[in-house]
Each structure stands twice: as structure tokens, then as C-alpha cells.
C-alpha atoms as a PDB file:
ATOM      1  CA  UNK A   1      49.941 -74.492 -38.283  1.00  0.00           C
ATOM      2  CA  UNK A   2      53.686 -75.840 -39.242  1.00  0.00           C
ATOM      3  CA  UNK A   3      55.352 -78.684 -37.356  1.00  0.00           C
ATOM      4  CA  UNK A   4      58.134 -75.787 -36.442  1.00  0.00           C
ATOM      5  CA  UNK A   5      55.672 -73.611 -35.220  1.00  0.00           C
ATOM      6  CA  UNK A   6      53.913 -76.072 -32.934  1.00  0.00           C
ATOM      7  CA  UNK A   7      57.697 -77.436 -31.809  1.00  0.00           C
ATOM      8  CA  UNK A   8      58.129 -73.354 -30.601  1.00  0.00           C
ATOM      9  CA  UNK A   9      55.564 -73.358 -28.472  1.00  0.00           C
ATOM     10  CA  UNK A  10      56.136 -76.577 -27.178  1.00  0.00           C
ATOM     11  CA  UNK A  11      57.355 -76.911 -23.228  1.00  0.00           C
ATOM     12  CA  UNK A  12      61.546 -77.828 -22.806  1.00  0.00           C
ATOM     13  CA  UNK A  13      61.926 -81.365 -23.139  1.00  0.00           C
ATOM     14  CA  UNK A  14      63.656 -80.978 -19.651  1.00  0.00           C
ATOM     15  CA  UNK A  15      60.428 -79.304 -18.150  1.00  0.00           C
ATOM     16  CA  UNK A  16      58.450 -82.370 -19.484  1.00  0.00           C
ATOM     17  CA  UNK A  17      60.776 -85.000 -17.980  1.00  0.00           C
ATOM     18  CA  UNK A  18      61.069 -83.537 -14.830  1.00  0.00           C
ATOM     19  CA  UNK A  19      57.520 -83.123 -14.401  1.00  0.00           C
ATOM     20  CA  UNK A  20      56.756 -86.314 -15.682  1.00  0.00           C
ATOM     21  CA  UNK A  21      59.108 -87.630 -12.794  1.00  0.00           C
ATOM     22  CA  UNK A  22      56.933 -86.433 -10.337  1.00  0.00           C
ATOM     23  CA  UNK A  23      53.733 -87.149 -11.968  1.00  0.00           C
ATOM     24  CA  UNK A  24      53.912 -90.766 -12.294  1.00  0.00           C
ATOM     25  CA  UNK A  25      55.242 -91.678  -8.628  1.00  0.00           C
ATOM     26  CA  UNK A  26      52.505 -89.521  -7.286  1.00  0.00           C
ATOM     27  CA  UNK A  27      50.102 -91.542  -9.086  1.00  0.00           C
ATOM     28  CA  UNK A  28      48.528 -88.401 -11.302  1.00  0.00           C
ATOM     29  CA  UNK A  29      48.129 -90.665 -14.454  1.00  0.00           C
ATOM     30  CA  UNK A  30      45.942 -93.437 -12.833  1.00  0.00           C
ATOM     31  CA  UNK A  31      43.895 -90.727 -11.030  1.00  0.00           C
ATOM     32  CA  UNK A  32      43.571 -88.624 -14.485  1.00  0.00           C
ATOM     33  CA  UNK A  33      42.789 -92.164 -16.044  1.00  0.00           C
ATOM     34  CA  UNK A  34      39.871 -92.909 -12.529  1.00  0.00           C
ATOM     35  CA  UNK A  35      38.464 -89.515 -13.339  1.00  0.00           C
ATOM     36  CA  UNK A  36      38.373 -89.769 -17.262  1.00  0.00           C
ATOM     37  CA  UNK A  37      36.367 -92.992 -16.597  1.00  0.00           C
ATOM     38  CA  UNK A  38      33.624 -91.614 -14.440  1.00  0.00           C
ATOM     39  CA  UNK A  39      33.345 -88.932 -16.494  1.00  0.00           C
ATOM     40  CA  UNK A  40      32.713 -90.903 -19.797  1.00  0.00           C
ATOM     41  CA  UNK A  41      30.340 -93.395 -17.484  1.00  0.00           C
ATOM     42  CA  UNK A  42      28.116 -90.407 -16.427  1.00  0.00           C
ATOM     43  CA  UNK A  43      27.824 -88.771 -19.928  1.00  0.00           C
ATOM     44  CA  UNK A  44      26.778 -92.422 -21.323  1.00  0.00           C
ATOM     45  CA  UNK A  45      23.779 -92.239 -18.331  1.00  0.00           C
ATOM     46  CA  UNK A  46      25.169 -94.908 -16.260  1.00  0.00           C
ATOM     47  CA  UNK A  47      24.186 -94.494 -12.391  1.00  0.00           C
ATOM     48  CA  UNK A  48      27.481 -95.874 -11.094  1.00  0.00           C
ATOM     49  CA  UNK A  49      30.837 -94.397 -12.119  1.00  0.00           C
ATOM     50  CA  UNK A  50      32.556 -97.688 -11.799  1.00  0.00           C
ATOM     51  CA  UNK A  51      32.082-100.514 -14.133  1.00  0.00           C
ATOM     52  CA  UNK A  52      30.418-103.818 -12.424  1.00  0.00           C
ATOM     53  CA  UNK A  53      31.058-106.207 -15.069  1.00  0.00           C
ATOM     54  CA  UNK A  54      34.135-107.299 -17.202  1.00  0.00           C
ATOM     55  CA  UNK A  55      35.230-109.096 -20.291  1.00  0.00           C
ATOM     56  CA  UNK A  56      38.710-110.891 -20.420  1.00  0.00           C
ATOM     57  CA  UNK A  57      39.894-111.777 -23.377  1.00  0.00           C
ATOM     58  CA  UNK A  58      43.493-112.659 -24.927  1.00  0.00           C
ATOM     59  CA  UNK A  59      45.332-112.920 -28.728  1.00  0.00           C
ATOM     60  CA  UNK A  60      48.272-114.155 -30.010  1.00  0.00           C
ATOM     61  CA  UNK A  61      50.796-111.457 -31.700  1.00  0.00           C
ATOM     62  CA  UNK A  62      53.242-112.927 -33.921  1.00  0.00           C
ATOM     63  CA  UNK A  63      57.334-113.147 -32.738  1.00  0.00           C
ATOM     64  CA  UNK A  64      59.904-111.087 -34.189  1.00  0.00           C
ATOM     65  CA  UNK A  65      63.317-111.409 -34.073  1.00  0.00           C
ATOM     66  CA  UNK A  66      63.859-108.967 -31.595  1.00  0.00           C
ATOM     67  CA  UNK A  67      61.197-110.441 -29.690  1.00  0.00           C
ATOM     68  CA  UNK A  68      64.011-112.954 -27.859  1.00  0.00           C
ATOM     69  CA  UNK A  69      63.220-115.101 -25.013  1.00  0.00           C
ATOM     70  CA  UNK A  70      59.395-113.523 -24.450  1.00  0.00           C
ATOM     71  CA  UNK A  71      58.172-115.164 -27.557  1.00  0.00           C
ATOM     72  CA  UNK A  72      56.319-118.993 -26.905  1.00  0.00           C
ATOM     73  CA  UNK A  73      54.642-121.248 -29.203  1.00  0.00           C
ATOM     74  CA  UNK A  74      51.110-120.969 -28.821  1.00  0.00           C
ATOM     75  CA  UNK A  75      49.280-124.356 -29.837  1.00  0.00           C
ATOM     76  CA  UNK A  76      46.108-123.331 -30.117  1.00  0.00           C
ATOM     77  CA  UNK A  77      46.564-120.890 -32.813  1.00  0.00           C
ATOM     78  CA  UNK A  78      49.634-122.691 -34.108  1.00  0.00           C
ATOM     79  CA  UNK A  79      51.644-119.200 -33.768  1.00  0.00           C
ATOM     80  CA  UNK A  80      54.612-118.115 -32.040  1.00  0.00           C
ATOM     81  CA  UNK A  81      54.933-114.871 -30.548  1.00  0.00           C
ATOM     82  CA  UNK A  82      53.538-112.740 -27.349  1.00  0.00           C
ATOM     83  CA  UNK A  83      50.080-113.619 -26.172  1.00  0.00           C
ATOM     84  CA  UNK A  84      47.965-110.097 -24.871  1.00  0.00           C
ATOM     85  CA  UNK A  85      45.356-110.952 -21.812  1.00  0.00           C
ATOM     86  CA  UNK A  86      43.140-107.992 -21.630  1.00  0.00           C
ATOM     87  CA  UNK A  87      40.215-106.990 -19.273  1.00  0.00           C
ATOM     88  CA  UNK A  88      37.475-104.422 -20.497  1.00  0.00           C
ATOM     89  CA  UNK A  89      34.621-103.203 -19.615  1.00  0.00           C
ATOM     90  CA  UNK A  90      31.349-103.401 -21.276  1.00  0.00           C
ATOM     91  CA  UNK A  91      31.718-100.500 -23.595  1.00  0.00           C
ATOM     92  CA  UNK A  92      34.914-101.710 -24.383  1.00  0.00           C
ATOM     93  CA  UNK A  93      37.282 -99.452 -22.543  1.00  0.00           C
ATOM     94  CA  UNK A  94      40.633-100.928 -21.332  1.00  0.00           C
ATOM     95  CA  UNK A  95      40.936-101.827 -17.806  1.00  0.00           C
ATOM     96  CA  UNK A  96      43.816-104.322 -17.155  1.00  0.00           C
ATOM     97  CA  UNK A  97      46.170-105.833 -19.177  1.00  0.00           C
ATOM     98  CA  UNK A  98      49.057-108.151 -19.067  1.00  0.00           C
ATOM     99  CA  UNK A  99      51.904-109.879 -21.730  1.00  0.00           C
ATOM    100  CA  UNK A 100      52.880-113.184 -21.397  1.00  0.00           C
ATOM    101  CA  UNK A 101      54.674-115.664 -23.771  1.00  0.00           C
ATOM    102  CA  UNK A 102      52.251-117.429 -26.214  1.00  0.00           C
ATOM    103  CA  UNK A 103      52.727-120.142 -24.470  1.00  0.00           C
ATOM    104  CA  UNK A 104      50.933-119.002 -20.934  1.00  0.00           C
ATOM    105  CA  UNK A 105      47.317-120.463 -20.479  1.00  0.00           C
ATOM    106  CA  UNK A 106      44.523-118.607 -20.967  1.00  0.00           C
ATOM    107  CA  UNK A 107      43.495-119.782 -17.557  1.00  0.00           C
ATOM    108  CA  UNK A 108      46.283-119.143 -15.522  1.00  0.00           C
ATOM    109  CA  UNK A 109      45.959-115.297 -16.426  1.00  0.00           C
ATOM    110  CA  UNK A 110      42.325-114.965 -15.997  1.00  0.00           C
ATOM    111  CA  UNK A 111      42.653-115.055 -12.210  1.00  0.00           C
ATOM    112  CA  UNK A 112      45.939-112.368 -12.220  1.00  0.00           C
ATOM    113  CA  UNK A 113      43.663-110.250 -14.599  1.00  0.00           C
ATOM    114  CA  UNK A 114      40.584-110.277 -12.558  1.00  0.00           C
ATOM    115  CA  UNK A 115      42.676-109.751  -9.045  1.00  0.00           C
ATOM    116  CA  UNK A 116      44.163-106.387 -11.169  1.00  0.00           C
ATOM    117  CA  UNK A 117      41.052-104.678 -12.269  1.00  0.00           C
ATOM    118  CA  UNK A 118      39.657-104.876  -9.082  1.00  0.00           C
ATOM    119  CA  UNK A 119      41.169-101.660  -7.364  1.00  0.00           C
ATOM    120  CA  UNK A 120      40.374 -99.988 -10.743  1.00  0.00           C
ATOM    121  CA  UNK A 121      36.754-100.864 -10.456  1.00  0.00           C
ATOM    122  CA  UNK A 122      36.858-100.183  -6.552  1.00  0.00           C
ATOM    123  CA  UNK A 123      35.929-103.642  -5.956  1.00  0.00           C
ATOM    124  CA  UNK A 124      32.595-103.719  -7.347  1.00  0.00           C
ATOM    125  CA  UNK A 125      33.015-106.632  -9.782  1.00  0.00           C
ATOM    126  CA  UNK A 126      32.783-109.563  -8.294  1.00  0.00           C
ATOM    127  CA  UNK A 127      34.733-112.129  -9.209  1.00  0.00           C
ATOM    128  CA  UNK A 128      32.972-115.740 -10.097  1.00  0.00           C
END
């Protein structure tokens, strides 16, 4: 199949805006996102459909120039830049995420992370 064919067929940009408008306050991506989740957990044989543990984790990305007043220096890793805080599950799938300045603790986002995966996980990880 050509690019021009598949760019025929393709919805109005229009239709897809406008939809997308209404999708996102109604909160159809996070339940598509809820649903793709439970669906991957059952295939994989897992009895609940919600994960009940979590890994947090964080890196460093290197500044740019357009990067501007988001960028700190991170003294750990001797970098500046934008530092990444990510929670996943066990298999590795993304559930939370937040970007701070390099400069942000480790710490001080582990709490803000934990407190944002829980309504994704329907409360079932419990936070130590």
C-alpha cells in the first residue's frame, strides 16, 4: 500500500480533532488504557487484573538548548538536563510518570509517584 493511498482513506483531520475533543475530557483514553491492562494481565495468567506491586525508578536526560528553565544539574550523575521518575509494574508496563528538573530528589518524587499510581492500580498496592 502507498503512503497516498493510506492518506485517502484516512478520516478528515477535522473529524479526528473534534472527536479527539470529546474523547479525552470524557476520560476514553485512560479507560481504553484500564481495559488494555486487564486484558494483557489475564492473557499472562495473572488472577487479579490490577497490578499489586510497583517499581519506581528515575534517569537523567541530558539539557538542550531549548530545554530553558526545566533543565537542573543533577549531582549524582554529574549531568544537566530533565530527570524522568517512572512507576511500572512488574512486567514492566508504564504506570505513572512524572518530569522534574535534574535537580529534584529522587525522594521527594517517590511519594508523588506512588500517591499517582494508586487510582490506576485501584488501590491495591500498598504503599510502604
Amino acid at each position: 500500500m502507498h503512503l497516498a493511498d493510506a492518506a485517502e482513506r484516512s478520516a478528515p483531520r477535522w473529524a479526528v480533532r473534534q472527536q479527539t475533543r470529546r474523547w479525552i475530557p470524557a476520560g476514553s483514553f485512560e479507560t481504553m488504557a484500564a481495559d488494555l491492562r486487564a486484558v494483557l494481565r489475564i492473557a499472562a495468567g495473572r488472577e487479579l487484573v490490577v497490578p499489586t506491586a510497583m517499581v519506581l525508578d528515575s534517569r537523567t536526560l541530558r539539557s538542550t538548548p531549548e530545554s530553558g528553565g526545566r533543565a537542573g544539574y543533577d549531582g549524582c550523575k554529574r549531568r544537566n538536563g530533565t530527570k524522568t521518575h517512572i512507576a511500572v509494574d512488574t512486567p514492566g508496563r508504564l504506570k505513572g510518570l512524572r518530569v522534574t528538573p535534574a535537580d529534584v530528589q529522587d525522594r521527594v518524587q517517590a511519594g508523588a509517584l506512588a500517591e499517582a499510581v494508586q487510582p490506576v492500580t485501584a488501590k491495591n498496592v500498598e504503599l510502604a
